[in-house]
Protein backbone atom coordinates (compact mmCIF):
# COMPACT_ATOMS: atom_id res chain seq x y z
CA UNK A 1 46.19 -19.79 -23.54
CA UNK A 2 42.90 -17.87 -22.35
CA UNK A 3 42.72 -14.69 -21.04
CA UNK A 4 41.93 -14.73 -17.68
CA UNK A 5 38.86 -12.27 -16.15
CA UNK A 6 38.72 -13.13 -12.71
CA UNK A 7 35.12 -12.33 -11.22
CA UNK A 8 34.98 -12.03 -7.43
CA UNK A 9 31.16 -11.29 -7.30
CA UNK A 10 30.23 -14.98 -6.62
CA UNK A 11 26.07 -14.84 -6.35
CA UNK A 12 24.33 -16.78 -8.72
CA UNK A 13 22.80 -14.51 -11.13
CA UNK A 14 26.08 -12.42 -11.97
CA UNK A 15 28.17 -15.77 -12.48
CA UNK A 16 25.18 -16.81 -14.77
CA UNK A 17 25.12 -13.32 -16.48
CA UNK A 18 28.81 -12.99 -16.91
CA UNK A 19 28.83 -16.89 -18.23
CA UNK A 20 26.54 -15.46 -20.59
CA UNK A 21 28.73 -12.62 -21.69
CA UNK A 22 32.09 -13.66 -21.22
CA UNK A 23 33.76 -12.83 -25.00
CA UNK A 24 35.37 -16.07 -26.85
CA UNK A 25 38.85 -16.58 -26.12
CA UNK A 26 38.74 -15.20 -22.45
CA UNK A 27 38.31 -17.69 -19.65
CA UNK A 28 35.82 -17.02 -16.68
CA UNK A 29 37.31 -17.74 -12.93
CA UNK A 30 35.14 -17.31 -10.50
CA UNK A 31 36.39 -17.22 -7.18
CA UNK A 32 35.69 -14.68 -3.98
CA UNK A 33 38.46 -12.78 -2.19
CA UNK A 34 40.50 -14.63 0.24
CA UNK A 35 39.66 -17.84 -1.21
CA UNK A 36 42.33 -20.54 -2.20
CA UNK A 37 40.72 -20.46 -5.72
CA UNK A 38 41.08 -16.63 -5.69
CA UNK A 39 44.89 -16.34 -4.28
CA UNK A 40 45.92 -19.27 -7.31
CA UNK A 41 44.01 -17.51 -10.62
CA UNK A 42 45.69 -14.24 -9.10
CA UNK A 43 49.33 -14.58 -10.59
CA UNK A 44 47.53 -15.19 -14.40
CA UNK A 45 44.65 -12.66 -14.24
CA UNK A 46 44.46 -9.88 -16.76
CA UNK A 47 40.75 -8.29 -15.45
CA UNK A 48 39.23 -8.46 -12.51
CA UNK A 49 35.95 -7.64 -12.12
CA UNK A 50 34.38 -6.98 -8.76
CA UNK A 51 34.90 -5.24 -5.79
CA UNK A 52 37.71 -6.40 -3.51
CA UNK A 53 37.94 -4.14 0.09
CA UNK A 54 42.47 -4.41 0.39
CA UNK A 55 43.68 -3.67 -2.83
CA UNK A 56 46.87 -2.11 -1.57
CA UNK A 57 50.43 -2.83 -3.05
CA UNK A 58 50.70 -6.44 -1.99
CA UNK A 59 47.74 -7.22 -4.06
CA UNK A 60 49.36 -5.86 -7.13
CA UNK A 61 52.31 -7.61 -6.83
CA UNK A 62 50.60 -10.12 -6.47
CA UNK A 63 48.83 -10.20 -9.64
CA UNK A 64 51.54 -9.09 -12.09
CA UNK A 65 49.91 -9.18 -15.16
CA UNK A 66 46.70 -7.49 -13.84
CA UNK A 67 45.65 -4.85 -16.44
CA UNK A 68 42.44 -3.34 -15.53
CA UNK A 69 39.80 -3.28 -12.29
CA UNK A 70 36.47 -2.92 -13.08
CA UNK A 71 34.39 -2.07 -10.13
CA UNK A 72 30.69 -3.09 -10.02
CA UNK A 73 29.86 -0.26 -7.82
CA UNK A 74 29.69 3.10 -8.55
CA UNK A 75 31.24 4.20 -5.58
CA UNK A 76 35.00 4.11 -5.20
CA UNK A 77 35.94 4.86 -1.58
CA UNK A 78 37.50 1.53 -0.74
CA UNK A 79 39.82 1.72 -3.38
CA UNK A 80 43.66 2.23 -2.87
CA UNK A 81 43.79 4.62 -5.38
CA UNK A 82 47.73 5.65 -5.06
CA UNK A 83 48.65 1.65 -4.98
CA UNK A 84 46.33 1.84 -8.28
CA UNK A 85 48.10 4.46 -9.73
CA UNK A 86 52.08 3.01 -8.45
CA UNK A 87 51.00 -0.47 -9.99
CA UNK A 88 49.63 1.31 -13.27
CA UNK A 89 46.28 -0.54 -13.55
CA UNK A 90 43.28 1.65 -13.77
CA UNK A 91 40.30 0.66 -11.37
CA UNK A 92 36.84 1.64 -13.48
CA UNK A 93 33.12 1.93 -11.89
CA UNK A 94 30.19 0.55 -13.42
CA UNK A 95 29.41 3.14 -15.86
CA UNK A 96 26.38 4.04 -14.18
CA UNK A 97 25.39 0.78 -14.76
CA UNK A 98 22.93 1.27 -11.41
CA UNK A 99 21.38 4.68 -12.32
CA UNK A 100 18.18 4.30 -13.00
CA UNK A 101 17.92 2.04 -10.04
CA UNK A 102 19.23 4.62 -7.45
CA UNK A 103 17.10 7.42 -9.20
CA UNK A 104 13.92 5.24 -8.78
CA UNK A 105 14.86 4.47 -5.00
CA UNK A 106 15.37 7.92 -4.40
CA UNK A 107 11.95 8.73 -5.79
CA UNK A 108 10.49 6.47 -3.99
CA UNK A 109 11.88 7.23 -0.64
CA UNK A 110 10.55 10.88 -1.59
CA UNK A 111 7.32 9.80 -1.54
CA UNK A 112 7.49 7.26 1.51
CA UNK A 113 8.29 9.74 3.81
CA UNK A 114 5.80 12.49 2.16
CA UNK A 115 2.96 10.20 2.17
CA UNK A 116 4.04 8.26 5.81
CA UNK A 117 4.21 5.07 4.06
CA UNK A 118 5.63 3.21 6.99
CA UNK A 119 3.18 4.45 9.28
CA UNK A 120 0.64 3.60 7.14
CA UNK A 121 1.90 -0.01 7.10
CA UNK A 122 2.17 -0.27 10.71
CA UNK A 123 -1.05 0.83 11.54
CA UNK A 124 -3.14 -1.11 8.73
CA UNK A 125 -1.07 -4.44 9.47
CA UNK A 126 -1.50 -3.82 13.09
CA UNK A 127 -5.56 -3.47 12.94
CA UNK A 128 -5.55 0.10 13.47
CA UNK A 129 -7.70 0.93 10.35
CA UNK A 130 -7.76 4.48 9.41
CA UNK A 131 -10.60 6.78 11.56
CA UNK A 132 -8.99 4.44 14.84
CA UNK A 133 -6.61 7.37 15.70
CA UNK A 134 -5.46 10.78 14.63
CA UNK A 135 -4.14 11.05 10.70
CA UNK A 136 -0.98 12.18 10.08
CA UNK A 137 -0.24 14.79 7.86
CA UNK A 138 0.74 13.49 4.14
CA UNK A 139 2.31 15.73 1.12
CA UNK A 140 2.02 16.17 -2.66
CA UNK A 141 5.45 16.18 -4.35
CA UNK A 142 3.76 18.01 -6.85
CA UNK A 143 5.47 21.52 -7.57
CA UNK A 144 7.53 21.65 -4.84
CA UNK A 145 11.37 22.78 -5.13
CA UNK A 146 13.33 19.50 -5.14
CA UNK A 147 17.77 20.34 -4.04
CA UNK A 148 19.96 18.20 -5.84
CA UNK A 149 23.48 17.87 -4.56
CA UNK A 150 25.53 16.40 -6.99
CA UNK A 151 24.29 16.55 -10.09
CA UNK A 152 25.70 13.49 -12.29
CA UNK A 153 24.41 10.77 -13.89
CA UNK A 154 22.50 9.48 -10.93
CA UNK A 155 20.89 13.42 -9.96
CA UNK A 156 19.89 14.13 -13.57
CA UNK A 157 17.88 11.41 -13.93
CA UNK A 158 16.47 12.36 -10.54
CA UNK A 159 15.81 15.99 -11.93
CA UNK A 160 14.24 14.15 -15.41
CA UNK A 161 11.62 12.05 -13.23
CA UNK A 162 11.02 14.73 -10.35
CA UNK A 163 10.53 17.60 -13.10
CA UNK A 164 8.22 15.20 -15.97
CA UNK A 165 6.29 13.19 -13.14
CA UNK A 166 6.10 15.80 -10.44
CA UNK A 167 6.31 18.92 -12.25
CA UNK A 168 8.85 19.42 -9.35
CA UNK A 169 11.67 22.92 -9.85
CA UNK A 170 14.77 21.70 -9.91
CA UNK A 171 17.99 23.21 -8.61
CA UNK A 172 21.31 21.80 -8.03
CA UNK A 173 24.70 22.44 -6.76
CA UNK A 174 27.93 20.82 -7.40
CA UNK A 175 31.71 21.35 -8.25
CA UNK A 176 30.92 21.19 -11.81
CA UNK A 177 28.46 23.87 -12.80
CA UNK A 178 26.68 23.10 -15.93
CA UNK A 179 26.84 25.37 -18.94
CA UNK A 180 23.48 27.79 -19.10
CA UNK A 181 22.71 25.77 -22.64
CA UNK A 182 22.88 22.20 -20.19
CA UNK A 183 20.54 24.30 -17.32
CA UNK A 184 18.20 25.33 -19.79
CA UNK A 185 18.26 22.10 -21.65
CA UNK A 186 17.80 19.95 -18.22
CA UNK A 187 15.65 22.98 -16.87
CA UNK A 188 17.45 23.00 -13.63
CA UNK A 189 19.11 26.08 -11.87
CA UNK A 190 22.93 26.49 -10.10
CA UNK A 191 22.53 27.48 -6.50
CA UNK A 192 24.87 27.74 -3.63
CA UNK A 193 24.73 25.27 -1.15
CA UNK A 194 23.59 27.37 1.62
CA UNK A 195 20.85 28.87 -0.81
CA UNK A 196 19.90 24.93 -2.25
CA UNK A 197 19.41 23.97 1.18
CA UNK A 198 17.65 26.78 2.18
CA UNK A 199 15.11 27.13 -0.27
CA UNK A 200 14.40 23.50 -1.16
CA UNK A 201 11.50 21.32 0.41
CA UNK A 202 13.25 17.93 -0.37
CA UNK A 203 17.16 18.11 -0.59
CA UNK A 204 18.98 14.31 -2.46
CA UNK A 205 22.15 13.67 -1.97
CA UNK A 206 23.82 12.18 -4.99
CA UNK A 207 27.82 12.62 -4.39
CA UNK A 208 31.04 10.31 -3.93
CA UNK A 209 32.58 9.83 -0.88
CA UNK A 210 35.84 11.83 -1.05
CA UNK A 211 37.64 13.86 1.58
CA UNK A 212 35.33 17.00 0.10
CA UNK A 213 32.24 15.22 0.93
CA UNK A 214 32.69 13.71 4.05
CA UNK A 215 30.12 14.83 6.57
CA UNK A 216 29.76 17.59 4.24
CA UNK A 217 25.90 17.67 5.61
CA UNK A 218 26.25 18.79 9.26
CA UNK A 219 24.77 21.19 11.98
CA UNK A 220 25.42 23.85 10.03
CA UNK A 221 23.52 22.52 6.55
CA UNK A 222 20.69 21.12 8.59
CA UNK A 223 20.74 24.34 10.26
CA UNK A 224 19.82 26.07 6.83
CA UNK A 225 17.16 23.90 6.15
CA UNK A 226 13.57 24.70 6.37
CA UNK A 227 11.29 22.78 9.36
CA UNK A 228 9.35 20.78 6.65
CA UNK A 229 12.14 20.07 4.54
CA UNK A 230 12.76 16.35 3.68
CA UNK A 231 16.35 15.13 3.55
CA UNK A 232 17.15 11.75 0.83
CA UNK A 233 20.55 10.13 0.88
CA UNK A 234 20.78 7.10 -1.60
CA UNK A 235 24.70 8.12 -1.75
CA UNK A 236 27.58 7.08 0.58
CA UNK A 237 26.02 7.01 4.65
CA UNK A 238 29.72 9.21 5.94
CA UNK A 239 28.43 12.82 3.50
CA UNK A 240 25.93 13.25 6.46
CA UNK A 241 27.25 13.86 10.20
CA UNK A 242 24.58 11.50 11.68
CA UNK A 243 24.66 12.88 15.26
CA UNK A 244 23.85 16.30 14.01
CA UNK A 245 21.11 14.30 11.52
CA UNK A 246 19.10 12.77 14.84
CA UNK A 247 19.40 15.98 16.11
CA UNK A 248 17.96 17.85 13.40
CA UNK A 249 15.12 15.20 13.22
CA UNK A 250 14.65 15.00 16.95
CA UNK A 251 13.83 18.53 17.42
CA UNK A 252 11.56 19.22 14.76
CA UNK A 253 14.55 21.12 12.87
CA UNK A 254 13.68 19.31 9.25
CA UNK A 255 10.62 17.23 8.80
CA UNK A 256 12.10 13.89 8.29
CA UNK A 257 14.53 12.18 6.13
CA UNK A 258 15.08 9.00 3.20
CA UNK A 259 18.50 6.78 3.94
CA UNK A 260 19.42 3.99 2.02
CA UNK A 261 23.09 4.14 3.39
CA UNK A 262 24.95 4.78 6.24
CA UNK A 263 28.23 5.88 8.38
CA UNK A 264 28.79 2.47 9.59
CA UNK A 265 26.89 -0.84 7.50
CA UNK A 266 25.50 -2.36 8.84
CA UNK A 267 24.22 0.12 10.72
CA UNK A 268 24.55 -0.53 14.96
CA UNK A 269 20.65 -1.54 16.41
CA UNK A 270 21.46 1.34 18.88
CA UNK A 271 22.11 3.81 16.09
CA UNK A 272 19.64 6.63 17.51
CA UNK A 273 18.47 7.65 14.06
CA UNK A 274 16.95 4.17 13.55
CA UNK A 275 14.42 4.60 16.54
CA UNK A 276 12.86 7.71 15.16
CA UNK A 277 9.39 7.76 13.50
CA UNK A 278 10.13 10.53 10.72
CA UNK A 279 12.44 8.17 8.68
CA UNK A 280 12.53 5.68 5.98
CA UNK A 281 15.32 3.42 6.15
CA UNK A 282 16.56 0.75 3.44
CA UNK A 283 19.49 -1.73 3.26
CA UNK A 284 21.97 0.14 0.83
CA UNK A 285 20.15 -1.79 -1.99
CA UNK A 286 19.28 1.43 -3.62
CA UNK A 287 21.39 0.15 -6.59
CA UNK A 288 20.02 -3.10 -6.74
CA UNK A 289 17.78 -4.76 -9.79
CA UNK A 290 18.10 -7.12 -12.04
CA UNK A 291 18.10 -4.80 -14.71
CA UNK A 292 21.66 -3.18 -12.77
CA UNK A 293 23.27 -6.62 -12.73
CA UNK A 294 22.87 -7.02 -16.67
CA UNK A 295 24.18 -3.64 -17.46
CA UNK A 296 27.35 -3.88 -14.34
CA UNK A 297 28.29 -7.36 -16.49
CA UNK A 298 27.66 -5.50 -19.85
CA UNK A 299 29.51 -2.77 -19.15
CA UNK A 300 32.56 -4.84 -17.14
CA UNK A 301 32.87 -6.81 -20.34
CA UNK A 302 33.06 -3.91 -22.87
CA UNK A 303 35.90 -2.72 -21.01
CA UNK A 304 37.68 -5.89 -20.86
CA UNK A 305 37.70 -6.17 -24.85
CA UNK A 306 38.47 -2.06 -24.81
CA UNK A 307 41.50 -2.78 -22.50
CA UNK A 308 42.42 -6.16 -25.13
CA UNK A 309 42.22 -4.26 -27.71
CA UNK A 310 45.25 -1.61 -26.79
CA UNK A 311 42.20 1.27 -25.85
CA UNK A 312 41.89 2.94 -22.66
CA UNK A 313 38.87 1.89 -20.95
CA UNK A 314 35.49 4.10 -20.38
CA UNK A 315 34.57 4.75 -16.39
CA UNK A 316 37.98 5.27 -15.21
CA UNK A 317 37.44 7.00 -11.47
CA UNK A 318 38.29 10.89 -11.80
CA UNK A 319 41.81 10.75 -9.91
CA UNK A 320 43.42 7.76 -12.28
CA UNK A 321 42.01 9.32 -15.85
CA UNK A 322 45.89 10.95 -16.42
CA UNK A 323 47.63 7.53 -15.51
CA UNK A 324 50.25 5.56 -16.95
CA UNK A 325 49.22 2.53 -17.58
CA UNK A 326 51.14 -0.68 -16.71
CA UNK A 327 53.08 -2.11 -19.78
């Protein structure tokens, strides 16, 4: 009989992709959670590829002979990770399947809110051709001090396109501190976060949501902040304390901010910070190309046959690398 890979990721162009790459000798169900289809292929599925919101103990029991989740996400923050760990079955991101997507998007919301590019829109699609009112001020990335918080795979290739395109300095903070070979190497510098925020003109936010992180970015951190300083978070929306953030922007405390994500998503209509002038706002599709969705279903599949073959699979989340795995 086939092994079963259950994919719950239903649009068309990952069921085509994962047709495409599905190994011989597994068998492809594709079937979206809380479906009939999905509830049936349960009790027989060995992978399960995907992101599923209640994955608590219920869910393992009832898939028995589950042996491996493999997120497509690189964020983790839904997961159960104790009912993970009781059941045995490591849960695995995407590998950073989606980071040269998200380092792109943060580039580019960089230079959005540097150069006004949604003003700009506005006023040349509303007839309002330049020389019709005042200009507002635009920026040069070029040289300034760019703050990366959270320096993985996602903020070093930030640092490698802000440093070779911009000729930006680079500094970072985060819980890991790189050897002074890897600074020297990357050509980026350790700072404190009060001293990163502080002496950076754009600060990125590139971190996981954990209980650490949560509103980690509040009064006090925008506080630190210089007025012109430029805020980016293509991250998880609940690192920044948003009423402090429309504060901040409100009274001319930083200069304006980047957000591809946030606290609640969708985000309310009457969420102040969407009314204000000085940000650029996208969907949470940071992540999103087509070039992601090949690697997500690349990546998903090499740890299926890793996991076949009796190895332990690559991506496993930080606080289920020391588990037991399920017989």
């Amino acid at each position: 009989m086939a092994t079963k890979v259950l994919l719950v990721n239903t649009a068309a162009e990952t069921v085509q992709e994962a047709r495409q790459l599905t190994p011989h000798g597994f068998e492809l169900i594709v079937a979206p959670p809380g479906s009939a289809d999905y509830a049936a292929a349960l009790a027989d599925t060995e992978y399960l590829l995907g992101n599923v919101d209640r994955m608590d103990d219920d869910f393992y029991r009832s898939a028995p002979r589950l042996r491996l989740v493999q997120l497509f996400s690189a964020g983790y923050n839904h997961v159960d990770l104790e009912a993970a760990r009781r059941a045995g079955v490591p849960v695995a991101n995407n590998g950073g399947a989606n980071s040269r997507a998200v380092a792109e998007h943060t580039i580019l919301l960089m230079l959005a809110v540097y150069r006004r590019l949604v003003p700009q829109h506005e006023m040349t699609s509303g007839g309002r051709w330049r020389g019709n009112q005042p200009m507002p001020t635009f920026y040069e990335m070029h040289g300034k001090t760019l703050g990366i918080i959270g320096l993985g795979t996602i903020g070093k290739r930030v640092a490698r396109i802000a440093a070779g395109g911009f000729d930006m300095r680079i500094q970072y903070n985060d819980i890991v501190r790189l050897s002074e070979d890897t600074e020297d190497a990357l050509d980026v510098r350790y700072r404190l976060l009060p001293e990163l925020l502080h002496t950076s003109d754009i600060v990125t936010l590139h971190v996981p949501l954990t209980r650490l992180t949560r509103t980690m970015i509040s009064a006090a951190e925008l506080g630190y902040m210089q007025p012109h300083a430029v805020l980016i978070n293509c991250s998880r929306g609940p690192v920044i304390d948003f009423p402090a953030l429309h504060d901040a922007l409100s009274n001319g405390r930083i200069a304006g901010a980047g957000l591809d994500v946030f606290p609640a998503e969708p985000p309310s209509p009457s969420e102040p910070v969407l009314s204000l002038d000085n940000v650029v706002l996208t969907p949470h599709l940071a992540g999103a190309s087509r070039e992601t969705r090949v690697k997500q279903t690349r990546n998903a599949f090499d740890n299926v046959l890793r996991v076949s073959r009796g190895e332990r699979p690559l991506w496993v989340v930080p606080e289920l690398r020391d588990m037991a795995l399920r017989a």
